[in-house]
N, C-alpha and C. Protein backbone atom coordinates (compact mmCIF):
# COMPACT_ATOMS: atom_id res chain seq x y z
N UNK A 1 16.21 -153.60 14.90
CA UNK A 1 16.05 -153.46 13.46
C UNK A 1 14.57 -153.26 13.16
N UNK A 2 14.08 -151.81 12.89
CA UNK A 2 12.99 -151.74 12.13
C UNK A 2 13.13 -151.60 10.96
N UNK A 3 11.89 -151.05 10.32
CA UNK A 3 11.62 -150.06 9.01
C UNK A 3 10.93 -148.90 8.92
N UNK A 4 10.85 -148.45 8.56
CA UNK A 4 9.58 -147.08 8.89
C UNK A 4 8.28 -147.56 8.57
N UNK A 5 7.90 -147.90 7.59
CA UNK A 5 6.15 -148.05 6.94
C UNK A 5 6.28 -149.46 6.56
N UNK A 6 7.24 -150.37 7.10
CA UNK A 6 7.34 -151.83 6.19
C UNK A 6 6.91 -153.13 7.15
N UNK A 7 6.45 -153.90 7.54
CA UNK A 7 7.04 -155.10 8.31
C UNK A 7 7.91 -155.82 8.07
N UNK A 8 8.56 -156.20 8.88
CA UNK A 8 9.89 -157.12 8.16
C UNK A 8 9.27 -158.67 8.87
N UNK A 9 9.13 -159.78 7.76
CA UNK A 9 8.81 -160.93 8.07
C UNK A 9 9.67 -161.53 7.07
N UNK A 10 9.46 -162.89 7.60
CA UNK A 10 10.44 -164.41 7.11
C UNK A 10 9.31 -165.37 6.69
N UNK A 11 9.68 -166.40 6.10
CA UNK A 11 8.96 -166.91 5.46
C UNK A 11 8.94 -168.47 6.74
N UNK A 12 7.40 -168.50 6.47
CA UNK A 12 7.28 -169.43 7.52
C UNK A 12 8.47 -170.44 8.06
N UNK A 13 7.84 -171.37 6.84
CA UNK A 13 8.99 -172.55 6.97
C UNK A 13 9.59 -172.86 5.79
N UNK A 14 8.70 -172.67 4.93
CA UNK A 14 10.10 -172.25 3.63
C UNK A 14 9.62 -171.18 2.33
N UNK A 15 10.24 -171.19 1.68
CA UNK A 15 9.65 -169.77 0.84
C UNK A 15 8.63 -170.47 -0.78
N UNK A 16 8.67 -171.69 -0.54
CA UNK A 16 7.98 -172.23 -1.57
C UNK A 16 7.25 -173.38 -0.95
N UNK A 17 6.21 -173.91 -1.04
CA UNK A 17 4.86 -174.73 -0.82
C UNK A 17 5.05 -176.17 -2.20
N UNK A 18 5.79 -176.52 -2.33
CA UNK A 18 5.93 -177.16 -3.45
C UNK A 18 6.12 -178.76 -3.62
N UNK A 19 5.28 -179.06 -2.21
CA UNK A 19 6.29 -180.67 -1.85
C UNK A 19 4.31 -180.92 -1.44
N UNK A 20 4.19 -182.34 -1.85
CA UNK A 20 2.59 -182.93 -0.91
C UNK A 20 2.79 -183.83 -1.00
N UNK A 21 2.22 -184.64 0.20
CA UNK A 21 2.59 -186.12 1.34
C UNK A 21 1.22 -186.94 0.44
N UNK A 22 1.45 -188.46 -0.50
CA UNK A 22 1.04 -189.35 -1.07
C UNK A 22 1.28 -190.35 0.12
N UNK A 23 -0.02 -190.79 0.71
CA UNK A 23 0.40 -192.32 1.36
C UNK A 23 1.65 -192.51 1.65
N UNK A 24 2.25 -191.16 3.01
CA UNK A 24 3.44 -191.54 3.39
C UNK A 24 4.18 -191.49 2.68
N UNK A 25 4.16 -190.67 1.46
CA UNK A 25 5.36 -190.41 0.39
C UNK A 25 5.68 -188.95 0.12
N UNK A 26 6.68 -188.28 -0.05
CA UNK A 26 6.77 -186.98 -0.19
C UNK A 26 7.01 -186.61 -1.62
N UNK A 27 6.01 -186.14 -2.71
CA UNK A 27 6.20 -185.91 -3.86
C UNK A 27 6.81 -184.42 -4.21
N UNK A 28 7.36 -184.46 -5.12
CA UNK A 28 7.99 -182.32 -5.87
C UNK A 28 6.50 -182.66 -6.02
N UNK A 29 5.83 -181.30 -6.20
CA UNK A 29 4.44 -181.59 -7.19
C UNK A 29 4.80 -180.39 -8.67
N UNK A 30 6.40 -179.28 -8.29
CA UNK A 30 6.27 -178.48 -8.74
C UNK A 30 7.76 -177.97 -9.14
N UNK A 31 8.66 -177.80 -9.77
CA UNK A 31 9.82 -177.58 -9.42
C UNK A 31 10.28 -176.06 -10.48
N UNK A 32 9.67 -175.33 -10.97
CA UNK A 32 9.41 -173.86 -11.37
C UNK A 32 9.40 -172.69 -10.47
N UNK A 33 10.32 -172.02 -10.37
CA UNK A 33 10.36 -170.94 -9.78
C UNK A 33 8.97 -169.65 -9.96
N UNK A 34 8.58 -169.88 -11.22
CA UNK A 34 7.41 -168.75 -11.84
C UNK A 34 6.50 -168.95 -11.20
N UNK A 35 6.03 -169.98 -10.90
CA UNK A 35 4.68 -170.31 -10.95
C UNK A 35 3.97 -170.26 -9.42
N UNK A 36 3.30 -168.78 -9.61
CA UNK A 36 2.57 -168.24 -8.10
C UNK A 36 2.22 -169.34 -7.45
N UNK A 37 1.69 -170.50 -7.89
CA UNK A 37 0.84 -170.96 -7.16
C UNK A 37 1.65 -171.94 -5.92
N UNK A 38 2.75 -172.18 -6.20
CA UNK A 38 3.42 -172.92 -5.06
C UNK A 38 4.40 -172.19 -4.29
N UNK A 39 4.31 -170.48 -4.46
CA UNK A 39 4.94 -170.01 -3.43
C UNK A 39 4.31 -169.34 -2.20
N UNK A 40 4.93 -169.83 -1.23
CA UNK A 40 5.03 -169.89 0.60
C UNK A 40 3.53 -168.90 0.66
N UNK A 41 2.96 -168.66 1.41
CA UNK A 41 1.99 -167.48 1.58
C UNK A 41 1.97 -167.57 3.19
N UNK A 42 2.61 -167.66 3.79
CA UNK A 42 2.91 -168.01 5.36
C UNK A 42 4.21 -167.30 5.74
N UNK A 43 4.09 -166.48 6.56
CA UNK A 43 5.48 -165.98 7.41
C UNK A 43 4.97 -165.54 8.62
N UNK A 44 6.17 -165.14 9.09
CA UNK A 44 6.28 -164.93 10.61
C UNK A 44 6.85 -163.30 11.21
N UNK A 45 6.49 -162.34 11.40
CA UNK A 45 6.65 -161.53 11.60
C UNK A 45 7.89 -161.25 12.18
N UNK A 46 8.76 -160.31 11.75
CA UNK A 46 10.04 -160.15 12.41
C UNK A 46 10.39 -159.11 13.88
N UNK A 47 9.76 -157.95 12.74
CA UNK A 47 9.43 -156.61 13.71
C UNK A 47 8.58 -155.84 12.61
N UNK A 48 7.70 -155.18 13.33
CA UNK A 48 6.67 -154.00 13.14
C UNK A 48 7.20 -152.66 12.88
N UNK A 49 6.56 -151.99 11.93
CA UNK A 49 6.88 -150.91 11.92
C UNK A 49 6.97 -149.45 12.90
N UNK A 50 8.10 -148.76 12.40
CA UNK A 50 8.10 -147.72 13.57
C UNK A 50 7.49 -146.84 13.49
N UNK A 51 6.81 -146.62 12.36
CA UNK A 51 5.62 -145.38 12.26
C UNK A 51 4.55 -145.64 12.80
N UNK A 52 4.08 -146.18 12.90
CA UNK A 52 2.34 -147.02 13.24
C UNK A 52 2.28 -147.75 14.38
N UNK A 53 1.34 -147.88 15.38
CA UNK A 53 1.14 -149.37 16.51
C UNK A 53 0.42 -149.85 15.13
N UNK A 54 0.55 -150.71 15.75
CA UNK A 54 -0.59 -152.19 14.81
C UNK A 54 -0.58 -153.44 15.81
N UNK A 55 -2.11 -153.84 16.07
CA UNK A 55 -2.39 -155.12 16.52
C UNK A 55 -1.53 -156.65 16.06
N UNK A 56 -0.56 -156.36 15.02
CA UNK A 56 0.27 -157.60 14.24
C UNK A 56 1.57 -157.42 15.57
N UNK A 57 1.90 -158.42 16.23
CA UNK A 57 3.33 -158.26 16.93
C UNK A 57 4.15 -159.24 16.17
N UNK A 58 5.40 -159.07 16.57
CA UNK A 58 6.33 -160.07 16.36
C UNK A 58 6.15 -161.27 16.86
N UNK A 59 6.49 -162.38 16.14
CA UNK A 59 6.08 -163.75 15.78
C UNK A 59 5.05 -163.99 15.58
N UNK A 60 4.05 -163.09 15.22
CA UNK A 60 2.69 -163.58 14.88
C UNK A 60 2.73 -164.24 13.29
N UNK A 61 2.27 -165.28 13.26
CA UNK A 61 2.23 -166.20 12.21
C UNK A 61 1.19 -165.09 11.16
N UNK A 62 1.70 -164.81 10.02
CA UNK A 62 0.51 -163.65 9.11
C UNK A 62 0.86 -164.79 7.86
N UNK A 63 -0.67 -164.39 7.50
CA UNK A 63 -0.87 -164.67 5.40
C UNK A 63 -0.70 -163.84 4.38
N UNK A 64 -0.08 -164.03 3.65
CA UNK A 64 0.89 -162.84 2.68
C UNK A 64 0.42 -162.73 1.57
N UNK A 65 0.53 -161.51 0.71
CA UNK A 65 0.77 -161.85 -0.90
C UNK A 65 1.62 -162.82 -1.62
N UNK A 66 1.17 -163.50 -2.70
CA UNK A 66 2.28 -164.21 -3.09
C UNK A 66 3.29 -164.15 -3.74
N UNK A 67 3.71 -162.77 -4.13
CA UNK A 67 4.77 -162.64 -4.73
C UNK A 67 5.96 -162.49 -3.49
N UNK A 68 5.63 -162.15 -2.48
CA UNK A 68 6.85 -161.67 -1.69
C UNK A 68 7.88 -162.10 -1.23
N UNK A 69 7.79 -163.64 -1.56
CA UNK A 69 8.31 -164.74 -1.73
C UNK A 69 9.35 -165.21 -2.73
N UNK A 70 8.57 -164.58 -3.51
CA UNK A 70 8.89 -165.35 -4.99
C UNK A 70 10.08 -164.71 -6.31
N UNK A 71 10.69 -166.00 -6.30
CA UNK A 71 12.13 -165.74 -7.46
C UNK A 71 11.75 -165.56 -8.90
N UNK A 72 12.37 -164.75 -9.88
CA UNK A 72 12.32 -164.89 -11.46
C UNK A 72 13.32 -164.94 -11.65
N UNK A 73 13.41 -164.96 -12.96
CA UNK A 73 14.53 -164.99 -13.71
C UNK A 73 14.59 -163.22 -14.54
N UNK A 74 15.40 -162.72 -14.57
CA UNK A 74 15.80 -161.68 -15.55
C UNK A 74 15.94 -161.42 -17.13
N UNK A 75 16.30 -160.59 -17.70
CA UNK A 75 16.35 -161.02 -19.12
C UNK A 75 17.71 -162.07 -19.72
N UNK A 76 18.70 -161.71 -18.68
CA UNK A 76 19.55 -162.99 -19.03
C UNK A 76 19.68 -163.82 -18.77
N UNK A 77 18.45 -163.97 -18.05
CA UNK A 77 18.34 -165.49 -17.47
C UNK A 77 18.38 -165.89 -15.96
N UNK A 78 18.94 -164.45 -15.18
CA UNK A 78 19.60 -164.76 -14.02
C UNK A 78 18.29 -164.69 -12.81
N UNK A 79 18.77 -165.55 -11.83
CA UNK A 79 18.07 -165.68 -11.39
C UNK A 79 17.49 -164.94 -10.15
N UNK A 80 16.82 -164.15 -9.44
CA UNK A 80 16.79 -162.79 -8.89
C UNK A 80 15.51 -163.48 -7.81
N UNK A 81 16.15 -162.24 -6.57
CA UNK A 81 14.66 -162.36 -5.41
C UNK A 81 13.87 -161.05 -5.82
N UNK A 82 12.70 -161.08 -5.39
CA UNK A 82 11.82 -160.43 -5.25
C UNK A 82 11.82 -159.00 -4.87
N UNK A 83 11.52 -158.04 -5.00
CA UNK A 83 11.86 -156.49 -5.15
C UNK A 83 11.63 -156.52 -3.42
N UNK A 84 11.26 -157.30 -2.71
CA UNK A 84 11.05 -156.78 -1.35
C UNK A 84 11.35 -157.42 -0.41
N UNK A 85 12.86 -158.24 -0.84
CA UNK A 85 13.86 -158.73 -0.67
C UNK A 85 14.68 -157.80 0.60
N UNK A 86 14.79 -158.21 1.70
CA UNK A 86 15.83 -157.59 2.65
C UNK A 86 17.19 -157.98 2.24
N UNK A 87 17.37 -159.34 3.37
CA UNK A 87 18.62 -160.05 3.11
C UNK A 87 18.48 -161.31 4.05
N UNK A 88 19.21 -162.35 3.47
CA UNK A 88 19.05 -163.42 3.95
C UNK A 88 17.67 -164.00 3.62
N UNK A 89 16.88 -164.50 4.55
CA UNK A 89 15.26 -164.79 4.84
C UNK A 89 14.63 -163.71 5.19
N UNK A 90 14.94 -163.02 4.83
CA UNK A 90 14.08 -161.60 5.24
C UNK A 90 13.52 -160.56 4.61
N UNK A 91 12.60 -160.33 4.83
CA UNK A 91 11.60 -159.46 3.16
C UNK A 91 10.68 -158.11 4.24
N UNK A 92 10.59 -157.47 3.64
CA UNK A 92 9.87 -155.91 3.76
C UNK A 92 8.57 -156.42 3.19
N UNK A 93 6.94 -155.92 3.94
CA UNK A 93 5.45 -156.41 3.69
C UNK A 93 5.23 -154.87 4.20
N UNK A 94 4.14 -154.22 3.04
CA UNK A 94 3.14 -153.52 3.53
C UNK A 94 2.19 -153.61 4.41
N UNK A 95 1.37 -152.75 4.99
CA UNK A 95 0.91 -153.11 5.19
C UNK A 95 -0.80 -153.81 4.67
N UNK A 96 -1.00 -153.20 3.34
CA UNK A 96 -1.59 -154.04 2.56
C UNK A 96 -1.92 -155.31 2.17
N UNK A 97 -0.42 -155.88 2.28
CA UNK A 97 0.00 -157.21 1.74
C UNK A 97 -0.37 -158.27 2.73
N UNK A 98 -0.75 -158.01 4.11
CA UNK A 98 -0.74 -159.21 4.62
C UNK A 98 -2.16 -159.03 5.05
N UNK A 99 -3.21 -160.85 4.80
CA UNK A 99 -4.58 -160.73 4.39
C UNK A 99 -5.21 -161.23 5.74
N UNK A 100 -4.09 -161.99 6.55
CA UNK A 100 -4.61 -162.28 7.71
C UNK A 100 -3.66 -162.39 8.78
N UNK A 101 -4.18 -162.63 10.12
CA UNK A 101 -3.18 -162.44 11.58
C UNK A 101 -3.22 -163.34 12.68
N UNK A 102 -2.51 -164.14 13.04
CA UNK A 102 -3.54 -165.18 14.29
C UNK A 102 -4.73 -165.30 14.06
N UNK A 103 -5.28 -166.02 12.59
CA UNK A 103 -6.78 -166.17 12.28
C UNK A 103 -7.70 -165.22 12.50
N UNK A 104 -7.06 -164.06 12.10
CA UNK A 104 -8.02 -162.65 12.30
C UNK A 104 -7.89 -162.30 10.62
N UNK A 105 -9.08 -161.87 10.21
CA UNK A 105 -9.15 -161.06 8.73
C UNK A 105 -7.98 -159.75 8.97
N UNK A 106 -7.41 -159.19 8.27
CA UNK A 106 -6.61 -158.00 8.18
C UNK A 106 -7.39 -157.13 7.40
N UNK A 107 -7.87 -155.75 7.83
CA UNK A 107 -8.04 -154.69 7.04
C UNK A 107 -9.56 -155.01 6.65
N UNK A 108 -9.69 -155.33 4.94
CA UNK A 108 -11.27 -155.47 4.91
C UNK A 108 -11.13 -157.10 3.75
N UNK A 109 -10.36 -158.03 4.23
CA UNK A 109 -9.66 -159.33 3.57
C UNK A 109 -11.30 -159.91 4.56
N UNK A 110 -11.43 -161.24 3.51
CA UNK A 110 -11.84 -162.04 4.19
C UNK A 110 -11.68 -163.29 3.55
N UNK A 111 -12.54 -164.60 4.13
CA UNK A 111 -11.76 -165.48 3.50
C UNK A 111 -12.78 -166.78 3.21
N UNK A 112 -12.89 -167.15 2.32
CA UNK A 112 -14.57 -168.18 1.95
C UNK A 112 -14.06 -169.27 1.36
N UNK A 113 -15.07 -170.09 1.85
CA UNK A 113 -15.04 -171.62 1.51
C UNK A 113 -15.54 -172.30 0.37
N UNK A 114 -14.81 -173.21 -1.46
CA UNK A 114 -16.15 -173.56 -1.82
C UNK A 114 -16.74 -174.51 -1.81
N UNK A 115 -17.53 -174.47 -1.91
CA UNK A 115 -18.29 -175.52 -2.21
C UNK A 115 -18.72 -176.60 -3.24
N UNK A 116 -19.22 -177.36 -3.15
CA UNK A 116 -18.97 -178.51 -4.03
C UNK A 116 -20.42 -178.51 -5.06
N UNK A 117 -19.89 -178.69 -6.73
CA UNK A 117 -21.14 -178.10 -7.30
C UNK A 117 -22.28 -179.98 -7.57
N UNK A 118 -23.45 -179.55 -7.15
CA UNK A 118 -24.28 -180.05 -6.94
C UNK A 118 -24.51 -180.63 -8.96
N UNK A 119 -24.61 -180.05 -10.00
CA UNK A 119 -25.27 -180.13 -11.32
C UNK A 119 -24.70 -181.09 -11.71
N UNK A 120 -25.62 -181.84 -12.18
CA UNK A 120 -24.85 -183.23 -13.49
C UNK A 120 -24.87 -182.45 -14.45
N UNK A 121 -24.72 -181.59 -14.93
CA UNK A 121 -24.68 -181.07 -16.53
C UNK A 121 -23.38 -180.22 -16.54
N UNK A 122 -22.47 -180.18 -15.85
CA UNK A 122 -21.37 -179.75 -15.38
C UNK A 122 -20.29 -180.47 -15.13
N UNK A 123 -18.97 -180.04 -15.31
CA UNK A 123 -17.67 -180.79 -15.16
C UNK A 123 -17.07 -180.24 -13.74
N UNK A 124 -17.10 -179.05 -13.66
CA UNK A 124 -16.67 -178.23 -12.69
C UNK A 124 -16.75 -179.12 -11.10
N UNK A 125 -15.98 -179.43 -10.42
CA UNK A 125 -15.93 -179.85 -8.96
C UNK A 125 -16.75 -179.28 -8.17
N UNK A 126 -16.09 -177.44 -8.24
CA UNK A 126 -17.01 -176.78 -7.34
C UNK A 126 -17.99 -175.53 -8.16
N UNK A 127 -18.35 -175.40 -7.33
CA UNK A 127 -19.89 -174.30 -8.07
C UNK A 127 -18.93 -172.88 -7.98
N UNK A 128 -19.25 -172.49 -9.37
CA UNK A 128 -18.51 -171.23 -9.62
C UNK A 128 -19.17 -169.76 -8.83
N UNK A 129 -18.03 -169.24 -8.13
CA UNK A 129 -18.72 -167.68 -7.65
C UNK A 129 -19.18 -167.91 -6.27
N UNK A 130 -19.85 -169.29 -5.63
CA UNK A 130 -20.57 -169.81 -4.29
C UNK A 130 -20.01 -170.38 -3.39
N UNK A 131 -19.72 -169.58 -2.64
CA UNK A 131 -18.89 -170.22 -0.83
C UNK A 131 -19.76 -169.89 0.14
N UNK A 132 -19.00 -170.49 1.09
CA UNK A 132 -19.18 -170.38 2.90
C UNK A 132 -18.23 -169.37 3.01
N UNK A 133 -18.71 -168.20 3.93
CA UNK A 133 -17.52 -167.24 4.42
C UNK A 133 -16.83 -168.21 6.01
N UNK A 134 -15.77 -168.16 6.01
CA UNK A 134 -15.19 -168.70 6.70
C UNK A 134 -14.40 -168.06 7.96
N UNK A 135 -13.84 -166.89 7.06
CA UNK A 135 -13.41 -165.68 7.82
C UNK A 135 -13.50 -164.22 7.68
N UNK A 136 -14.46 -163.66 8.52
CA UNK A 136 -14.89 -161.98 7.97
C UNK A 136 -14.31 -161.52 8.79
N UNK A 137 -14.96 -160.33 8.29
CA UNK A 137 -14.39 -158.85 9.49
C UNK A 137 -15.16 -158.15 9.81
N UNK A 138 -14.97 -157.23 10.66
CA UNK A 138 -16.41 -156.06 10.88
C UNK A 138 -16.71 -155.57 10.34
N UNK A 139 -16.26 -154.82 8.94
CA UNK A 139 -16.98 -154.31 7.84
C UNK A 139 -18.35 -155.55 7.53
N UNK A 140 -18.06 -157.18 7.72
CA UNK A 140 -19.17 -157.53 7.20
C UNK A 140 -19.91 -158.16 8.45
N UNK A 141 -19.59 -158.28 9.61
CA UNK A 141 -20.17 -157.96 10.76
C UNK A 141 -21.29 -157.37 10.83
N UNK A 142 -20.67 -156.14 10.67
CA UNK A 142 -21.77 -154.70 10.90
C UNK A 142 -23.17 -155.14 9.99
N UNK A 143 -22.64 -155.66 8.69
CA UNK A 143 -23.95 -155.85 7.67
C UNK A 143 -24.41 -157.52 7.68
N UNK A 144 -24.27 -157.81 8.93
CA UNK A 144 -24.52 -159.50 9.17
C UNK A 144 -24.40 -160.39 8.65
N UNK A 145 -23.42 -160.56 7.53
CA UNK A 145 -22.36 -161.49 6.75
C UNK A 145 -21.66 -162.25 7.92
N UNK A 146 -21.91 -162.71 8.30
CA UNK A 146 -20.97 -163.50 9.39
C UNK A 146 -20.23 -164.68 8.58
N UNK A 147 -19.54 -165.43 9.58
CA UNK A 147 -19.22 -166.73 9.20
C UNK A 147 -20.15 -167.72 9.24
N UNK A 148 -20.11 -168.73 8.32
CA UNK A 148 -21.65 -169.31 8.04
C UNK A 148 -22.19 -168.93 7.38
N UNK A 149 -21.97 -167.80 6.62
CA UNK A 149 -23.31 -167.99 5.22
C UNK A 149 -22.82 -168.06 4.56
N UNK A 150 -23.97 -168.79 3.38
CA UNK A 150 -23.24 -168.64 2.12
C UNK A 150 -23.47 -167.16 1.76
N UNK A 151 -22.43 -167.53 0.41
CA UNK A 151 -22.46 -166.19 0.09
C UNK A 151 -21.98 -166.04 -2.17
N UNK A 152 -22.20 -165.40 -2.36
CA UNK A 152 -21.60 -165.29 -4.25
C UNK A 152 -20.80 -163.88 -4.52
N UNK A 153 -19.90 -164.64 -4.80
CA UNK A 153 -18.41 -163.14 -4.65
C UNK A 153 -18.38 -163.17 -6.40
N UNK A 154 -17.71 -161.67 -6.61
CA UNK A 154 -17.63 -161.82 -7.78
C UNK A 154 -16.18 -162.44 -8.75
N UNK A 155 -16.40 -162.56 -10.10
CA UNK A 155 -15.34 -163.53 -10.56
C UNK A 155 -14.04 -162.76 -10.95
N UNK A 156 -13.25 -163.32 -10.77
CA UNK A 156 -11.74 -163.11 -10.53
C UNK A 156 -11.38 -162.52 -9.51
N UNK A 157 -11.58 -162.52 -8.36
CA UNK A 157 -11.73 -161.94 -7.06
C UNK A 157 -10.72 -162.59 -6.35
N UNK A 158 -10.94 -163.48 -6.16
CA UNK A 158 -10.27 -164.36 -5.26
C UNK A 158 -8.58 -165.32 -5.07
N UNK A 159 -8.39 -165.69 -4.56
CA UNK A 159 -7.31 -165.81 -4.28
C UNK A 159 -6.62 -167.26 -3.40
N UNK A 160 -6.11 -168.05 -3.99
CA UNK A 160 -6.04 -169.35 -3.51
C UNK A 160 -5.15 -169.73 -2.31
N UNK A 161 -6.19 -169.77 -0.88
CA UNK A 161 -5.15 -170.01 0.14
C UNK A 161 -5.09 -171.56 0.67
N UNK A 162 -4.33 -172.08 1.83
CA UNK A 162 -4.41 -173.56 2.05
C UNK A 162 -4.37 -172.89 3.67
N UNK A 163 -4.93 -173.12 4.07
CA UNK A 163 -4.96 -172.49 5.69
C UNK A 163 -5.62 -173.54 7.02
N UNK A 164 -4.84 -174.16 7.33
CA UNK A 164 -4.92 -175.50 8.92
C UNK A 164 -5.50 -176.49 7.88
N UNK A 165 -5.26 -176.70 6.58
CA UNK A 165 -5.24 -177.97 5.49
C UNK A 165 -6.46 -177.61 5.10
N UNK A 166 -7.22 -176.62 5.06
CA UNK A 166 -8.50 -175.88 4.39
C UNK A 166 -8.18 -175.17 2.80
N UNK A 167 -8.72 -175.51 2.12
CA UNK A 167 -8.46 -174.93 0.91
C UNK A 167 -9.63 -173.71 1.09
N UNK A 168 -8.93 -172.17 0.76
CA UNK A 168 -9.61 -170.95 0.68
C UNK A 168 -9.47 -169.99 -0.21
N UNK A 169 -10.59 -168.96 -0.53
CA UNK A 169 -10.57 -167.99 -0.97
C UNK A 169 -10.36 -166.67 -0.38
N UNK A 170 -9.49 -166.05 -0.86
CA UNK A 170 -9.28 -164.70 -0.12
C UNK A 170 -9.63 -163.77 -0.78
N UNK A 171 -10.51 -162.71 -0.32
CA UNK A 171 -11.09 -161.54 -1.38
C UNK A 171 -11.35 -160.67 -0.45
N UNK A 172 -11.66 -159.11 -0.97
CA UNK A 172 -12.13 -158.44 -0.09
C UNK A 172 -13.81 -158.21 0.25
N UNK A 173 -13.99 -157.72 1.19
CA UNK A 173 -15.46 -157.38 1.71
C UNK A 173 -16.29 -156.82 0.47
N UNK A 174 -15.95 -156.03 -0.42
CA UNK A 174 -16.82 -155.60 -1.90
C UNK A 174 -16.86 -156.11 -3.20
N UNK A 175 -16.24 -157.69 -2.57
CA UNK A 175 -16.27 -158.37 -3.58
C UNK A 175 -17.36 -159.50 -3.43
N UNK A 176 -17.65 -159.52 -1.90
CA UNK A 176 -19.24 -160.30 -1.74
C UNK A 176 -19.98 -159.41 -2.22
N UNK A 177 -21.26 -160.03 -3.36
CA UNK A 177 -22.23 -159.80 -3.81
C UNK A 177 -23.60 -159.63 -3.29
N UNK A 178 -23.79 -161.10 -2.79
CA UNK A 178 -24.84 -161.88 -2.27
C UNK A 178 -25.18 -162.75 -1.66
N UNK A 179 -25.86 -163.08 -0.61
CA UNK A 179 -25.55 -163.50 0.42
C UNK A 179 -27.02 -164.50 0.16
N UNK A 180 -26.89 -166.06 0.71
CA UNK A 180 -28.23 -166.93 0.54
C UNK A 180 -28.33 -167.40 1.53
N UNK A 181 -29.56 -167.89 1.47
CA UNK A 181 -30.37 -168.75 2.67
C UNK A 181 -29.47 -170.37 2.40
N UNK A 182 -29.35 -170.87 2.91
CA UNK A 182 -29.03 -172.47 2.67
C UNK A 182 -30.41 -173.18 2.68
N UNK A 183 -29.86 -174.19 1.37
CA UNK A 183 -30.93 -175.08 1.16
C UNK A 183 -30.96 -176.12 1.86
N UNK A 184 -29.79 -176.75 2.61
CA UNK A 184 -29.54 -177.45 3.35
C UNK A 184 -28.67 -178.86 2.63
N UNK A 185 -28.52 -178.37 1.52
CA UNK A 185 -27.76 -179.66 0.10
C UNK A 185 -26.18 -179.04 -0.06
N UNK A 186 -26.04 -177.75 0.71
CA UNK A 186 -24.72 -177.44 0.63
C UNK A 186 -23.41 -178.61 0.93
N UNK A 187 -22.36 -178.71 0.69
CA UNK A 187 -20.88 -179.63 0.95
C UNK A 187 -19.78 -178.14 0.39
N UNK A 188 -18.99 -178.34 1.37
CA UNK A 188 -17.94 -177.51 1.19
C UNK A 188 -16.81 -178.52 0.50
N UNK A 189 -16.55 -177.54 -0.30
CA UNK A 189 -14.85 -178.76 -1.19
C UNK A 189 -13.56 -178.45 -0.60
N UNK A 190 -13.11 -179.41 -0.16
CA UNK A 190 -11.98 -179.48 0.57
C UNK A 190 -10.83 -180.56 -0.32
N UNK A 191 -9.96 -180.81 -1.20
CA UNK A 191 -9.64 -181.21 -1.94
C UNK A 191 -9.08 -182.42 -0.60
N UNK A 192 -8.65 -183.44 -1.07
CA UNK A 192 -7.51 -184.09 -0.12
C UNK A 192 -5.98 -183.62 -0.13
N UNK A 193 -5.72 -183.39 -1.46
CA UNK A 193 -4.01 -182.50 -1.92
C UNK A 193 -4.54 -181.36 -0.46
N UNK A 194 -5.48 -180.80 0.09
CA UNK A 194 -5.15 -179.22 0.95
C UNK A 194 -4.86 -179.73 2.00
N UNK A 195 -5.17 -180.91 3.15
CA UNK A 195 -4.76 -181.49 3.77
C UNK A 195 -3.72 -181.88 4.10
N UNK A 196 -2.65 -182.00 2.95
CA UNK A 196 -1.38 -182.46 3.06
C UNK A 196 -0.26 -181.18 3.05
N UNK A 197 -1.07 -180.23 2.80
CA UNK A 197 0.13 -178.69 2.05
C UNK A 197 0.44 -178.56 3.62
């Protein structure tokens, strides 16, 4: 079973992210079908497409868009999968859609850390726009963006991942701006809730 131009993947371990571990307790945190933010972004590759080689094989654990996952409701209410819906556990991914591969960036995705904002004159946790790149690619390779710097991406860019209990940003390579020296006062924010997802 292929597709021509599609990957066919399954959803990791389940198609919604919606449960976090309290002191040995398992809480809903979320029980809404709408709401992007607690659906799955983890699957598992089924089979590859037959038009293309691609470095992605089957069972490679990939990071997804988040809709591809994800249920609505209709105008009467009913309740419906996702336009890229196979059958069963099984969904059709561009190759667009998936941002990373066995901890490899995909395409020109990368993936940054933030950081924790330093200002008393501020409410904000973390410092707006300012991460650690965590995971690049050779597009920012080539221009010595590595992992390890900081860096200032621009706003609305990004994209909320939970990756080995790391809370991340996913954006592409032209959405880093600017790249800094460290002052050496940097802390990366790692919530405790990302730990548990």
């Amino acid at each position: 079973m292929k597709s021509l131009y599609n990957f066919i993947i399954r959803p990791y371990l389940n198609r919604y992210t919606n449960t976090a571990t309290v002191e040995d307790t398992n809480l809903i945190v979320n029980t809404s079908i709408e709401n992007h933010s607690f659906v799955s972004k983890q699957a598992v590759v089924v089979a590859t497409p037959a038009s293309f080689d691609t470095d992605i094989k089957p069972n490679d654990k990939v990071y997804v868009h988040h809709n591809l996952f994800r249920r609505w409701y209709d105008m009467k209410g009913k309740e419906r999968n996702s336009s890229t819906h196979f059958k069963d556990d099984l969904y059709f991914c561009s190759l667009d859609q998936i941002y990373m591969y066995n901890n490899k960036c995909h395409l020109d995705y990368c993936f940054v850390k933030p950081i924790l904002n330093k200002s008393s004159l501020s409410t904000n946790k973390e410092q707006d726009h300012f991460g650690i790149l965590k995971y690049g690619n050779s597009s920012l390779d080539a221009v010595g963006v590595t992992p390890g710097t900081l860096v200032v991406f621009t706003p609305d860019s990004e994209f909320e991942f939970i990756i080995e209990g790391e809370r991340l940003y996913c954006m592409k390579s032209n959405d880093i701006a600017v790249t800094h020296e460290y002052e050496g006062n940097e802390e990366e924010n790692n919530p405790s809730w990302a730990e548990s997802c």
